[in-house]
N, C-alpha and C. Protein backbone atom coordinates (compact mmCIF):
# COMPACT_ATOMS: atom_id res chain seq x y z
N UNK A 1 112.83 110.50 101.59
CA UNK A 1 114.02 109.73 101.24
C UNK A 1 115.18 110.67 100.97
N UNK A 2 116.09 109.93 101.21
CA UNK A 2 117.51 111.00 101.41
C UNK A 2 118.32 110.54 100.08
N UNK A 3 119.50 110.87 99.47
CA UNK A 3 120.56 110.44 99.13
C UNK A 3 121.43 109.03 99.04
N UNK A 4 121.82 108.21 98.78
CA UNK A 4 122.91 107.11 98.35
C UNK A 4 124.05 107.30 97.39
N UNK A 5 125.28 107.40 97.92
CA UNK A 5 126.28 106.91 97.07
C UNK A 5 126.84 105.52 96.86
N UNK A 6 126.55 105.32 95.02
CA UNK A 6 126.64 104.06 94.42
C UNK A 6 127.69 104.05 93.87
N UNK A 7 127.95 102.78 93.68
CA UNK A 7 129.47 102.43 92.61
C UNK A 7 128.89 100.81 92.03
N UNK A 8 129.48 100.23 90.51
CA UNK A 8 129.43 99.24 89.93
C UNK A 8 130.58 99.19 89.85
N UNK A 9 130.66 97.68 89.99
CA UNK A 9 131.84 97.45 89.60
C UNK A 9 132.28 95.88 89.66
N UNK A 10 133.56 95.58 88.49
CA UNK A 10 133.63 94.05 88.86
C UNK A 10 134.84 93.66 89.83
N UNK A 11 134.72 92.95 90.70
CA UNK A 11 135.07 92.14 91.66
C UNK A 11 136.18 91.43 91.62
N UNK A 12 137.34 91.93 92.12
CA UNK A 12 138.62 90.64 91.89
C UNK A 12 138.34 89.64 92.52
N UNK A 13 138.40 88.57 91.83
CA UNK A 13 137.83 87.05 93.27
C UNK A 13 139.50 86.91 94.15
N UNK A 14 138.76 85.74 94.98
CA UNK A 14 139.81 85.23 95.80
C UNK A 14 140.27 84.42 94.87
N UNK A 15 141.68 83.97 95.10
CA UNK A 15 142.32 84.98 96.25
C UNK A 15 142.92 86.33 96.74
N UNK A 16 143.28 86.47 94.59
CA UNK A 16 143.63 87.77 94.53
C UNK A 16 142.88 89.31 95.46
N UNK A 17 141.58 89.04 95.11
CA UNK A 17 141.08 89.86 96.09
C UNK A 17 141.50 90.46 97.52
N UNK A 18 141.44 89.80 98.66
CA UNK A 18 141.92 89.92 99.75
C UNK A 18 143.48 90.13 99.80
N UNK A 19 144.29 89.60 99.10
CA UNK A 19 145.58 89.73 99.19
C UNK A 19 145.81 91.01 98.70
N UNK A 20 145.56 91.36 97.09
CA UNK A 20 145.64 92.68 96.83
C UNK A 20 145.02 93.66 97.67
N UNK A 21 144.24 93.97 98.77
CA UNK A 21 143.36 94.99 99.61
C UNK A 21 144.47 94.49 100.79
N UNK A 22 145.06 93.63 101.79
CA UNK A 22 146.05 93.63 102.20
C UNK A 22 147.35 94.42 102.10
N UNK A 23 147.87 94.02 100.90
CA UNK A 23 148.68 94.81 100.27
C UNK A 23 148.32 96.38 100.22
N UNK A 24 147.27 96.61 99.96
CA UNK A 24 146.64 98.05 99.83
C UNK A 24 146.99 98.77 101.42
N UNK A 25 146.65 97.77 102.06
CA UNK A 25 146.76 98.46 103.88
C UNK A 25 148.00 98.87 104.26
N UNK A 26 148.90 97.60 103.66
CA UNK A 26 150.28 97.70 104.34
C UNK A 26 150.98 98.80 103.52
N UNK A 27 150.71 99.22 102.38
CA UNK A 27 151.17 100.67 102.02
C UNK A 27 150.12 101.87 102.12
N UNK A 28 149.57 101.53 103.56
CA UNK A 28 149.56 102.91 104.41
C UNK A 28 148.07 103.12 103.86
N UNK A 29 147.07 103.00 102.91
CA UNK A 29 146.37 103.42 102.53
C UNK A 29 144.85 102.51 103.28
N UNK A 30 144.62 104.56 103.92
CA UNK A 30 143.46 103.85 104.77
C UNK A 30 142.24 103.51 104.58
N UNK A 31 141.70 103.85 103.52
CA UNK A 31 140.68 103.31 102.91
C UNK A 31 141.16 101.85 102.35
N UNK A 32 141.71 101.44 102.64
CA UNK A 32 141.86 99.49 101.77
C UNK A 32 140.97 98.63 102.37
N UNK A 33 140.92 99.07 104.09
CA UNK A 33 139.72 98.05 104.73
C UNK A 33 138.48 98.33 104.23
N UNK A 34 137.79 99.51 103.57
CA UNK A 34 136.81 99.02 103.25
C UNK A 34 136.24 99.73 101.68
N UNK A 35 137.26 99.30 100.93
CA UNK A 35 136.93 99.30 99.67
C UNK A 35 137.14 97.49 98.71
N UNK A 36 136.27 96.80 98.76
CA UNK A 36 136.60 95.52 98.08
C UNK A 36 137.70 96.05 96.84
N UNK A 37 138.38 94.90 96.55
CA UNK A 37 139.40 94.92 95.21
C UNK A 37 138.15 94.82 94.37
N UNK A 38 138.61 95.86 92.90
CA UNK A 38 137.90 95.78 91.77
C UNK A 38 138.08 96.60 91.00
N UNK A 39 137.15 96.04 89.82
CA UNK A 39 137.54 97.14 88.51
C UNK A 39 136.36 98.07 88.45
N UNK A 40 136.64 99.33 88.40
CA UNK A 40 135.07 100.01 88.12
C UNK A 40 134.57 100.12 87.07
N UNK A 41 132.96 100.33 87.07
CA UNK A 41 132.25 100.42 85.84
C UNK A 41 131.58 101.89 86.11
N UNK A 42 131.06 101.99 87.65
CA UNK A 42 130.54 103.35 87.22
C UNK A 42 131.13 104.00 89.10
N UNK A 43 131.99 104.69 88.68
CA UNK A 43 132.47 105.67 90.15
C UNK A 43 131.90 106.12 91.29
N UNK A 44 132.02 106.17 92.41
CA UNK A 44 131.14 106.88 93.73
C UNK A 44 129.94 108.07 92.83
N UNK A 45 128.86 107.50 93.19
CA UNK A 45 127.83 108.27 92.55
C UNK A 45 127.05 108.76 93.42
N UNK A 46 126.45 109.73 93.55
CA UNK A 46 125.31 110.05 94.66
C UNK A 46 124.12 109.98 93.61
N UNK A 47 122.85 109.66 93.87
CA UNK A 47 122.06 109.64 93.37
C UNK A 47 120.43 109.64 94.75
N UNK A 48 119.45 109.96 94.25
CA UNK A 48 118.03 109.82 94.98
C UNK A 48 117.57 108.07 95.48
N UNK A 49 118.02 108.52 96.76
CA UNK A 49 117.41 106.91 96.85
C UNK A 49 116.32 106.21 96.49
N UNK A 50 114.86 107.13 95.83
CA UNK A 50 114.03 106.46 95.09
C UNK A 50 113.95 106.09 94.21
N UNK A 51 115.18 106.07 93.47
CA UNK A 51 115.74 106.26 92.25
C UNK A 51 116.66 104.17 92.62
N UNK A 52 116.58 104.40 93.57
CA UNK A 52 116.99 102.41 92.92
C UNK A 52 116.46 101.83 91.93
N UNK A 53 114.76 101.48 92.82
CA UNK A 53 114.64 100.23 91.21
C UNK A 53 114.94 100.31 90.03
N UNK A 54 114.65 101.83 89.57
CA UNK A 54 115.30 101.89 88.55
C UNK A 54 116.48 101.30 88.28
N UNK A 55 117.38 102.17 88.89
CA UNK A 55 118.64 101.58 88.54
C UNK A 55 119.00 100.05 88.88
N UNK A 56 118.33 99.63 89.50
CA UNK A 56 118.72 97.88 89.71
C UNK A 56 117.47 97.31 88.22
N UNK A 57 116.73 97.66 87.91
CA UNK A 57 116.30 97.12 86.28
C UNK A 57 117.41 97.52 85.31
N UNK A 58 118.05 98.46 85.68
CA UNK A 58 118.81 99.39 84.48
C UNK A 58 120.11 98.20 84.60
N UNK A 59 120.51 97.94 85.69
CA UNK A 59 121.93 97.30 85.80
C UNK A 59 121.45 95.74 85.22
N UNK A 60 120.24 95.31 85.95
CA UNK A 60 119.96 94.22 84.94
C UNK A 60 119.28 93.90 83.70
N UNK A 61 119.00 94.34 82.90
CA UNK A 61 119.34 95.26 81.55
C UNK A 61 120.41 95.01 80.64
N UNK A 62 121.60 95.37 81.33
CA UNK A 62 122.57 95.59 80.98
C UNK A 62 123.37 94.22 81.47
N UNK A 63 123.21 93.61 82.21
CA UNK A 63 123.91 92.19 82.51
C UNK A 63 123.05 91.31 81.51
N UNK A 64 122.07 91.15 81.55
CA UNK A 64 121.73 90.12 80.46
C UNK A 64 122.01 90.10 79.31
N UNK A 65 122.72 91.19 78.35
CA UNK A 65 123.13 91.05 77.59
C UNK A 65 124.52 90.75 77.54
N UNK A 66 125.18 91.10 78.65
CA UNK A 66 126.72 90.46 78.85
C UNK A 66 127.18 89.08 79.00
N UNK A 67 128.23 89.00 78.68
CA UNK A 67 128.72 87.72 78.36
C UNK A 67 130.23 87.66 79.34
N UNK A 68 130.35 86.00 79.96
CA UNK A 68 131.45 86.20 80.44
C UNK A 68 132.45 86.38 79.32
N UNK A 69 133.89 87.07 80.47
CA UNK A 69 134.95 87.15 79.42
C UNK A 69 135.79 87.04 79.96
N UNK A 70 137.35 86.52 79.88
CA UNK A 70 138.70 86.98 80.79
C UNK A 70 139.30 88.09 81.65
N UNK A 71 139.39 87.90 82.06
CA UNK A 71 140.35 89.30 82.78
C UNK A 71 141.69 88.78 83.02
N UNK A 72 142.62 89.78 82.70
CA UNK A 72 144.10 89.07 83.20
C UNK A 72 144.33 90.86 83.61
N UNK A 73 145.17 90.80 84.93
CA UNK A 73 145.78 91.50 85.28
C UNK A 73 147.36 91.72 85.62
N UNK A 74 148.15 92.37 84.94
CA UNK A 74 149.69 92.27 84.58
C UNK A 74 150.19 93.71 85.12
N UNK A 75 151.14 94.03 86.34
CA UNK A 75 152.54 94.96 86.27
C UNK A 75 151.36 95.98 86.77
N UNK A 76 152.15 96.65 86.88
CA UNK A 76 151.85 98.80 87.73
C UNK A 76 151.61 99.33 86.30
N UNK A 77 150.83 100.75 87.38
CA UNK A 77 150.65 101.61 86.24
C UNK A 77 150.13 102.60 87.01
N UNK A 78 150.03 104.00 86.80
CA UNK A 78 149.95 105.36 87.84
C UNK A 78 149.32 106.54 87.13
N UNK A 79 148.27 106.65 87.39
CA UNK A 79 147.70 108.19 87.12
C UNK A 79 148.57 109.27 87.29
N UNK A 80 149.56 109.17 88.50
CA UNK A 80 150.25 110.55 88.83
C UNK A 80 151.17 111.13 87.46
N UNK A 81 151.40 112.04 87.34
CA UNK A 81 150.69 113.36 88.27
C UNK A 81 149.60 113.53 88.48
N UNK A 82 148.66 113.57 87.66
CA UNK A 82 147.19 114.12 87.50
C UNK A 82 146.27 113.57 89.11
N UNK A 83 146.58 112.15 88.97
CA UNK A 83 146.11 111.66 90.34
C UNK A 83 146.49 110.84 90.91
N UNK A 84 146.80 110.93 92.22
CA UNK A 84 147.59 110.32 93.51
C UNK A 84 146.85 108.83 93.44
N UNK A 85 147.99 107.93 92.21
CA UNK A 85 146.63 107.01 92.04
C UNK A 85 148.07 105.68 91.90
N UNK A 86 148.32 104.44 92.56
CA UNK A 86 149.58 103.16 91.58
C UNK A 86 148.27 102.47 91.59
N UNK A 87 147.82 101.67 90.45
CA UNK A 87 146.99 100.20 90.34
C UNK A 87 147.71 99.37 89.31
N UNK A 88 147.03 98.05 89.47
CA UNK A 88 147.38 97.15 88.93
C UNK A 88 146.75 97.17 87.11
N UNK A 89 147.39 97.20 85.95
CA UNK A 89 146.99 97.35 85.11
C UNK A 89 146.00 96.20 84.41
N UNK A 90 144.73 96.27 84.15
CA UNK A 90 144.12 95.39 83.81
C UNK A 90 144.44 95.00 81.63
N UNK A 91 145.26 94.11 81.61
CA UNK A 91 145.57 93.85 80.22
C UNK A 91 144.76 92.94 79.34
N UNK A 92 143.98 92.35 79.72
CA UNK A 92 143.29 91.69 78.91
C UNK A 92 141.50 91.82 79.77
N UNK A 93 140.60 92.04 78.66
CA UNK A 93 139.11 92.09 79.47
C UNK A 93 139.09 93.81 79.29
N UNK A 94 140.04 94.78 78.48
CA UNK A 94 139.74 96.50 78.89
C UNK A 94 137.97 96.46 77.99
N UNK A 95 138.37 96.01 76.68
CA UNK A 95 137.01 96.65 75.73
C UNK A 95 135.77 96.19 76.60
N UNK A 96 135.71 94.88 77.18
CA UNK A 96 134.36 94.26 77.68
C UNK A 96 134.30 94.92 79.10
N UNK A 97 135.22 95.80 79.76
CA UNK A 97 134.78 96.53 80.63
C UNK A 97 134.22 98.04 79.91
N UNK A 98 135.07 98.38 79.36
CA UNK A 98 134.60 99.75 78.30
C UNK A 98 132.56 99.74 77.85
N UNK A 99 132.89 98.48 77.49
CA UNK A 99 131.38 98.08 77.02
C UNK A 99 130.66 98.63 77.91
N UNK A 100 130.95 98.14 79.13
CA UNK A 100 129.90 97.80 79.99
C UNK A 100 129.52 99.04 80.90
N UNK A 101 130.81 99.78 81.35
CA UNK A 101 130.63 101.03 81.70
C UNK A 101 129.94 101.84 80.78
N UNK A 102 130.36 101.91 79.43
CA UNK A 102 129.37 102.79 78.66
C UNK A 102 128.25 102.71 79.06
N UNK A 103 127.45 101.26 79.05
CA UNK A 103 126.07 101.16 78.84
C UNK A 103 125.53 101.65 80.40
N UNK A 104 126.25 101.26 81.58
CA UNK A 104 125.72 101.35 82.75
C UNK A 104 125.27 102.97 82.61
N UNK A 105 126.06 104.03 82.16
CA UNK A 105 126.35 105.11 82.19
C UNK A 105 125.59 105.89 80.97
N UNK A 106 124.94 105.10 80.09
CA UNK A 106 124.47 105.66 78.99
C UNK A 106 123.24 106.82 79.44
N UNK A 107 123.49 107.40 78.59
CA UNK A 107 122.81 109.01 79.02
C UNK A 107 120.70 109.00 78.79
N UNK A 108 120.68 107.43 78.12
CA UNK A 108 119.34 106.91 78.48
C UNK A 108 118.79 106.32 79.82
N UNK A 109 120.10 106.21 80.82
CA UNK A 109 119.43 105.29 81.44
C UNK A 109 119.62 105.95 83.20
N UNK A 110 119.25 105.60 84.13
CA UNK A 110 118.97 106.37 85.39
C UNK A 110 120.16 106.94 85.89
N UNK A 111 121.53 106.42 85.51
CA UNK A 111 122.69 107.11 85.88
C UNK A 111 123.63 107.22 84.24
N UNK A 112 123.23 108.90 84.32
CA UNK A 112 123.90 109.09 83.07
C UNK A 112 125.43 109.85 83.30
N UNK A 113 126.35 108.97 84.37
CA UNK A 113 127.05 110.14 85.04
C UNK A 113 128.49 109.94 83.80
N UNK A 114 128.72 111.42 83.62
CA UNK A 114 129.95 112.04 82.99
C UNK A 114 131.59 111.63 83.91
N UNK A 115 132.54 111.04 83.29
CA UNK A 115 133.51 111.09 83.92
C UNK A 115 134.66 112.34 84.00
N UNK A 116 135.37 112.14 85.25
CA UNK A 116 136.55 113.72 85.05
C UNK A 116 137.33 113.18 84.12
N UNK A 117 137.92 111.62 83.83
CA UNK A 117 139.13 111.34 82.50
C UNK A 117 138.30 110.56 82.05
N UNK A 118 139.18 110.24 81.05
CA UNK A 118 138.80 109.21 80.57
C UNK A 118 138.58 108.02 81.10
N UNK A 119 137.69 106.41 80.34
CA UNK A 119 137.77 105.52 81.52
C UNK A 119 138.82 104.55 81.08
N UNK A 120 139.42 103.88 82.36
CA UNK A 120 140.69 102.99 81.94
C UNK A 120 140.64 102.18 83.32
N UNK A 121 139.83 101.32 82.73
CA UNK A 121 139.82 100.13 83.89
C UNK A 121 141.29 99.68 84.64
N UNK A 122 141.59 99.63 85.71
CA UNK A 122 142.36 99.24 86.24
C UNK A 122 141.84 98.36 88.11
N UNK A 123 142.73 98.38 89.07
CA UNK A 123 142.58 97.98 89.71
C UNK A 123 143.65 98.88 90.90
N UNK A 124 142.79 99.91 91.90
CA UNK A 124 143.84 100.29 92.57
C UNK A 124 144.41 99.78 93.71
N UNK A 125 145.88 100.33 93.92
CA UNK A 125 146.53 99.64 95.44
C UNK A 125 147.14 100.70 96.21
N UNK A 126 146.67 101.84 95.52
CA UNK A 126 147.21 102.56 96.49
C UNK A 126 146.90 104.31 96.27
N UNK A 127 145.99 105.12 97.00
CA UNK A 127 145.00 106.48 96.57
C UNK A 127 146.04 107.02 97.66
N UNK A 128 145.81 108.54 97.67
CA UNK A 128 146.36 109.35 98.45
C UNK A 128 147.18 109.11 99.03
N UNK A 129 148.32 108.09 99.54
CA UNK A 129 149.33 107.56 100.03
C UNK A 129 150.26 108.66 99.94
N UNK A 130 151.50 108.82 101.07
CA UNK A 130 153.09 109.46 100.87
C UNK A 130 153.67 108.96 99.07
N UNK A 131 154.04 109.71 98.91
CA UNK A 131 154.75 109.45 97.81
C UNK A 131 155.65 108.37 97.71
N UNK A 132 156.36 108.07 98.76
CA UNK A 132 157.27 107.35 99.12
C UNK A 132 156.93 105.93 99.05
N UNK A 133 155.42 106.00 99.65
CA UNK A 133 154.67 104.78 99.70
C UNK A 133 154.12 104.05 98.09
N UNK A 134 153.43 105.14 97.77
CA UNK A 134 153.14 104.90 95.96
C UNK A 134 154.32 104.61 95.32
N UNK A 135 155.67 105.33 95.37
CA UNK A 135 156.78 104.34 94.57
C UNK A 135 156.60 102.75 95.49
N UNK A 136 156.76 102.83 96.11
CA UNK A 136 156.59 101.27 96.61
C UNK A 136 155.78 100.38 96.50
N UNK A 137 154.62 100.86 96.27
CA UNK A 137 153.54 100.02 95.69
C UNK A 137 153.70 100.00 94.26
N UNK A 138 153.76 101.15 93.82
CA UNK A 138 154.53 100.58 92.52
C UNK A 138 155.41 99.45 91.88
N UNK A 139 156.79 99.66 92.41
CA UNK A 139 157.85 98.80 92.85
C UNK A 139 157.55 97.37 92.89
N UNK A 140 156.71 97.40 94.32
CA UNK A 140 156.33 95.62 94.52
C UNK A 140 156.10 94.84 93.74
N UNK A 141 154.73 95.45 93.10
CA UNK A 141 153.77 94.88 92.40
C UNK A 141 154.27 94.94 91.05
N UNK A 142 155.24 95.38 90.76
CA UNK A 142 154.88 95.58 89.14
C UNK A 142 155.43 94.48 88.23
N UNK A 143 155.44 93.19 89.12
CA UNK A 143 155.80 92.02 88.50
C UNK A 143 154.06 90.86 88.50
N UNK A 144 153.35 91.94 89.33
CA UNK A 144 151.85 91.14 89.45
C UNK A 144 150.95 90.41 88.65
N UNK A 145 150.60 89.78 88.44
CA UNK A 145 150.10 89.07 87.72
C UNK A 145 148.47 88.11 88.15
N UNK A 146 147.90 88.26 87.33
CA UNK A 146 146.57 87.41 87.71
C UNK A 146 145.37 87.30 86.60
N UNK A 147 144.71 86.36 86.49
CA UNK A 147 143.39 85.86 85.96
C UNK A 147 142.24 85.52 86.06
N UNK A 148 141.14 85.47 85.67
CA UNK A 148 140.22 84.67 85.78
C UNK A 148 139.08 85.22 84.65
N UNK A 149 137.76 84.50 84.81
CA UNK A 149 136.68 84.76 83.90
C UNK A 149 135.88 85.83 84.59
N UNK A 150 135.58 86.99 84.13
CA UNK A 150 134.47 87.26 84.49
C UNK A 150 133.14 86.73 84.09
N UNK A 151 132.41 86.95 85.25
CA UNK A 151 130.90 86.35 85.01
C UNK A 151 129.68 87.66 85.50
N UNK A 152 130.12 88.40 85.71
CA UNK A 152 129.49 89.66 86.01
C UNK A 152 130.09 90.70 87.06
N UNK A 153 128.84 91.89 87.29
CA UNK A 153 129.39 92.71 88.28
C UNK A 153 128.52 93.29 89.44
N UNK A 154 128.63 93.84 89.91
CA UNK A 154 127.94 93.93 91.51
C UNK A 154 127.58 95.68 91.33
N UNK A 155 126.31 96.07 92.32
CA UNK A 155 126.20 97.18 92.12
C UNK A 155 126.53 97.28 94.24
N UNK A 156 127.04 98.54 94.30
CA UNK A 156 127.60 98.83 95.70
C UNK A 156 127.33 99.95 96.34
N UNK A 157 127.16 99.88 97.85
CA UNK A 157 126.83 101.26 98.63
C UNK A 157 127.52 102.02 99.39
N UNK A 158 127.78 103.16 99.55
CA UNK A 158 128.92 103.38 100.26
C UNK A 158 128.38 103.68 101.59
N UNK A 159 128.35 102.90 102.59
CA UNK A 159 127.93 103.85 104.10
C UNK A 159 128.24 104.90 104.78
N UNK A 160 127.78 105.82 105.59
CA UNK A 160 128.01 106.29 106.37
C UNK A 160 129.17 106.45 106.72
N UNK A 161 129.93 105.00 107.36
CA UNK A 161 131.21 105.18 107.73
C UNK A 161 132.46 104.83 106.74
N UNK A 162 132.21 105.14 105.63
CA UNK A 162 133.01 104.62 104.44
C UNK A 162 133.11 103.83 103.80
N UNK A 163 132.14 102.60 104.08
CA UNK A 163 132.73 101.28 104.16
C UNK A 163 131.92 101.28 102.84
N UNK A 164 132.20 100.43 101.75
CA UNK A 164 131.56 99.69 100.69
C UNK A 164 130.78 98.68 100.84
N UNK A 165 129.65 98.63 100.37
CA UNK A 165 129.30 97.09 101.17
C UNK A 165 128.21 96.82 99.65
N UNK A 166 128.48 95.27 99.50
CA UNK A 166 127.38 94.86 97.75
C UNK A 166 125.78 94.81 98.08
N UNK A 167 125.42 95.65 97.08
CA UNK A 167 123.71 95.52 97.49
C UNK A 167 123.15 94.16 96.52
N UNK A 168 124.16 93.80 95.60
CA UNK A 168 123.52 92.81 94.85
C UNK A 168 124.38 92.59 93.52
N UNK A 169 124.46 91.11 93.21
CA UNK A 169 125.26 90.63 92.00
C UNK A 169 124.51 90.81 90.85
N UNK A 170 125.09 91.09 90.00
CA UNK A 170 124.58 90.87 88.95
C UNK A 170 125.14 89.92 87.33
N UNK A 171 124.73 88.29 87.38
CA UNK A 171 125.63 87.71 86.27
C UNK A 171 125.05 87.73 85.20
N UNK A 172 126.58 87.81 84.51
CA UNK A 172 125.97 88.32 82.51
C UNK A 172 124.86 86.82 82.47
N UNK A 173 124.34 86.92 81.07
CA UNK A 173 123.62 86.16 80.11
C UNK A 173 124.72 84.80 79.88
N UNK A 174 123.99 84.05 79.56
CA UNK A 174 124.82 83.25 78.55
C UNK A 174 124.34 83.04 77.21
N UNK A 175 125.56 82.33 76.39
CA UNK A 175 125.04 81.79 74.95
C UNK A 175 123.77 81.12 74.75
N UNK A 176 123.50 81.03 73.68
CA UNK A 176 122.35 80.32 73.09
C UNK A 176 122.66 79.01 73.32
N UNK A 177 123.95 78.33 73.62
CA UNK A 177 124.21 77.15 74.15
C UNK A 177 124.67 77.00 75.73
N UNK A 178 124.32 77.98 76.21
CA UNK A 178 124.32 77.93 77.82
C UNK A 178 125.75 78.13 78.52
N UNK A 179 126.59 77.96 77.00
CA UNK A 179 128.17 78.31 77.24
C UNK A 179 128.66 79.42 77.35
N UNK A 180 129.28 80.34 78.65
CA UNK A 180 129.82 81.61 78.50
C UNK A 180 130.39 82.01 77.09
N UNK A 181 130.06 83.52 76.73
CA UNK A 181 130.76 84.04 75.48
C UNK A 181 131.02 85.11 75.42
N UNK A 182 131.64 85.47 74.61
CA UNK A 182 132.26 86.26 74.62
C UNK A 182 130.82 87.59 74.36
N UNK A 183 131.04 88.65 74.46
CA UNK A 183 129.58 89.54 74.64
C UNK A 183 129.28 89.37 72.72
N UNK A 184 128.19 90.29 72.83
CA UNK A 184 127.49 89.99 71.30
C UNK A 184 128.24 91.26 70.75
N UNK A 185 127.94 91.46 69.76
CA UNK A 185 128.24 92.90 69.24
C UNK A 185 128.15 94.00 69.44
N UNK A 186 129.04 94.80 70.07
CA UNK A 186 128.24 96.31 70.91
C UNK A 186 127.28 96.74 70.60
N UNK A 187 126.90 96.82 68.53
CA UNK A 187 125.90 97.58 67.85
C UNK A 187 124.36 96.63 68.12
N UNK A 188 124.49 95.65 68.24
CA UNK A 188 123.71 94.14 67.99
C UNK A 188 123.28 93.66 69.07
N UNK A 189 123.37 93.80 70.28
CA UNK A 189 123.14 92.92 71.57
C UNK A 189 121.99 91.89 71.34
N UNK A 190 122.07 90.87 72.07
CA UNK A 190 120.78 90.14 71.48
C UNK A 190 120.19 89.47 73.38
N UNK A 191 119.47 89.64 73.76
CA UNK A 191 118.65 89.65 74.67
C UNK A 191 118.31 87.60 74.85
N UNK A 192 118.54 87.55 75.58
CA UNK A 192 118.68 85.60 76.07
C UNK A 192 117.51 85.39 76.53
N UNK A 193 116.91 84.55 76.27
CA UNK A 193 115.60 83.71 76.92
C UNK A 193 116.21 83.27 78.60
């Protein structure tokens, strides 16, 4: 068995989805066709491909104790200098992504991977682009706006030819009344029948 590079991550739905990765194309950036819109939880990873099940128990694990929560996404925001990076700033939903990357990433569990910054969920529209192009994606968008619930996140493969493609969903837990909630206590998690 050879190698896989993985990524988690949650999923902008439609419609936002497709429109924002559109948008991604038309400012020049050629990876947009095949990176789905989303927020990451754990970055292009290489890891041992015998090393899945693990990590697909590990990711579900970690979804059953999650809980849906909001996401609202509002206006630009840019790594640069540091990195050739405009995304959409994710403003509401950061801690319950924080959560969740921690745990995916916790140094107990099959991917204990270290990040280069810090993590700051966002949503990108535009990597390595002309400069010219990143003010513009900037620019456009930075009146953007969007919502919805999350209900979980997807673990992903990167192929051969670049492309991203989902190996499998994964949705949080629910309440003890079957009603999405908000997650349990970071210190406390409590495990759902």
């Amino acid at each position: 068995m050879g190698t896989v590079t993985l990524g988690v991550s949650i999923a902008v739905p439609e419609p936002y989805g497709s429109l924002l990765q559109e948008l991604r194309e038309g400012f020049g950036d050629p990876a947009a066709h095949g990176i789905p819109t989303h927020v990451t939880l754990l970055p292009p990873t290489e890891v041992d491909e015998s090393a899945l099940p693990e990590i697909r128990t590990h990711l579900a694990q970690v979804a059953v104790v999650g809980r849906a929560f909001p996401m609202r996404l509002s206006g630009t925001g840019t790594f640069r200098p540091l990195s050739p990076v405009v995304f959409i700033q994710v403003v509401e939903g950061t801690s319950s992504c924080s959560w969740l990357q921690e745990r995916i990433r916790d140094t107990s569990g099959p991917v204990p991977r270290e990040l280069q910054f810090p993590y700051h969920p966002h949503v990108t529209v535009a990597h390595g682009i002309a400069e010219e192009a990143m003010d513009r994606a900037y620019a456009e968008l930075a009146d953007y706006e969007a919502s919805w619930t999350s209900i979980g996140f997807a673990l992903y493969e990167q192929g051969a030819d670049g492309i991203w493609r989902k190996l499998r969903d994964y949705p949080f837990g629910t309440g003890p009344s079957g009603v999405p909630a908000q997650f349990a206590h970071v210190d406390e998690p409590t495990l759902q029948p």
